[in-house]
Protein backbone atom coordinates (compact mmCIF):
# COMPACT_ATOMS: atom_id res chain seq x y z
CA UNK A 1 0.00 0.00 0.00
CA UNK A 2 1.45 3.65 -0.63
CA UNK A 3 1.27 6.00 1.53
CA UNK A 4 2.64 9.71 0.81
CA UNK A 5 5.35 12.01 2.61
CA UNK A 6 6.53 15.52 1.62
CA UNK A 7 10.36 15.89 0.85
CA UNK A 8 12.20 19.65 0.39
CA UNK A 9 15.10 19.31 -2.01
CA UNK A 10 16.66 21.48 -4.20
CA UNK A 11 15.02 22.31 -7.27
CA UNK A 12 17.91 21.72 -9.22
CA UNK A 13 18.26 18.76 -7.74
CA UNK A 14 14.69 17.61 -8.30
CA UNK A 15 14.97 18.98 -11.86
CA UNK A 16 17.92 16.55 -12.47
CA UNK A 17 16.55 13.45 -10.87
CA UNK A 18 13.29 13.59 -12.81
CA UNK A 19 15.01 13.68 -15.73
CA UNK A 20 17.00 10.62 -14.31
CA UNK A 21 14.13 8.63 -13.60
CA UNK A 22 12.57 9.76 -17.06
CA UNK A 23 15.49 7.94 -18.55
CA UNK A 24 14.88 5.05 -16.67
CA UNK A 25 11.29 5.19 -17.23
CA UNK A 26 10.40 5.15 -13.67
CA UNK A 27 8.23 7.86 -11.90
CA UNK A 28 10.77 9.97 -9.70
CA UNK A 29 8.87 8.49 -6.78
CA UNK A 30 9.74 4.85 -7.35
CA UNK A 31 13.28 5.81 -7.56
CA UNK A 32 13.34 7.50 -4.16
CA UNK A 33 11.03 4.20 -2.66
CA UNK A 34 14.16 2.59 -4.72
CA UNK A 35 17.02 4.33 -3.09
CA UNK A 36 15.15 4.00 0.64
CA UNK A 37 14.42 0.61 0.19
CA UNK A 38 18.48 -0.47 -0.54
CA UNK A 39 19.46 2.30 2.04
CA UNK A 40 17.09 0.19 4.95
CA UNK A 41 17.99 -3.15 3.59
CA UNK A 42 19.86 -3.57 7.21
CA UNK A 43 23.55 -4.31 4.82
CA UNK A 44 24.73 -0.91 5.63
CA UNK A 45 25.55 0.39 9.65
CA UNK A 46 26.10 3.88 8.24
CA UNK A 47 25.44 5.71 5.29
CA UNK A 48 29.11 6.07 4.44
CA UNK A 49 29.12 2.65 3.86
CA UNK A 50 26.36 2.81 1.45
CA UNK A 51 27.84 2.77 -2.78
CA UNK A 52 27.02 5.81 -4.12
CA UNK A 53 26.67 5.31 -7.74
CA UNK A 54 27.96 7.54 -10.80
CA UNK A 55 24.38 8.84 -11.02
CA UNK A 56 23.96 10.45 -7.74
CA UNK A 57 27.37 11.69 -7.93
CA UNK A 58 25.39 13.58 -11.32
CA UNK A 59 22.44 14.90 -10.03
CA UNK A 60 24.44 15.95 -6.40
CA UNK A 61 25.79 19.51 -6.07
CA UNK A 62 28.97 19.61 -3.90
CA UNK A 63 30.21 16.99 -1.67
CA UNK A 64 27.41 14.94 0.26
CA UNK A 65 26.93 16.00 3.94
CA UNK A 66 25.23 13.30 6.25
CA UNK A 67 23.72 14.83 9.45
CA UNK A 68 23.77 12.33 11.86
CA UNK A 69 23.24 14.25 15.14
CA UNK A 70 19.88 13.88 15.99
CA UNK A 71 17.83 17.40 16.78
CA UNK A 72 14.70 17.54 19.03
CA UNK A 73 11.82 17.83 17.49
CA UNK A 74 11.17 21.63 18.71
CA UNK A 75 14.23 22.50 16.03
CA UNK A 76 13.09 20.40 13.28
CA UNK A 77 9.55 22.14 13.84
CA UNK A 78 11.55 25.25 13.41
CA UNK A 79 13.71 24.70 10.40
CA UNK A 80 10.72 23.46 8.45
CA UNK A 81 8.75 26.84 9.52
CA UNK A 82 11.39 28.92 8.17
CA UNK A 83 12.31 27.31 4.93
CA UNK A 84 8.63 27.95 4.08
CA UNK A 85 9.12 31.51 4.30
């Protein structure tokens, strides 16, 4: 059963995966339910140990940076608020 969450990305970056997953005739949400599903697959302890492949490498900007602190909820709440603005 799907069930639907709401992701903020770059535009750029969403611009470049569609196209991605247009090549690979795929809807751009299958690839993501793709990627998490490998990513959760319990083979990887960290996501440094997880192969990146050639095409995120593409459709990345800059060098990856994995936040693994955890923030309370109160500053998630917060971040979210203000990137609306």
């Amino acid at each position: 059963m799907d069930a639907k969450i709401t992701l903020s990305f770059d535009k750029q970056i969403i611009e470049k995966a569609k196209r991605y997953a247009e090549t690979q005739n795929i809807s751009l949400s299958r690839l993501m339910e793709h990627l998490l599903d490998k990513i959760t697959s319990n083979q990887y302890q960290s996501l440094e140990d997880f192969p990146v492949s050639d095409w995120v490498n593409s459709v990345a900007e800059g060098n990856a940076e994995y936040k693994t602190t955890p923030k309370k909820r109160s500053a998630l709440k917060n971040e979210y608020k203000n990137r609306k603005k």
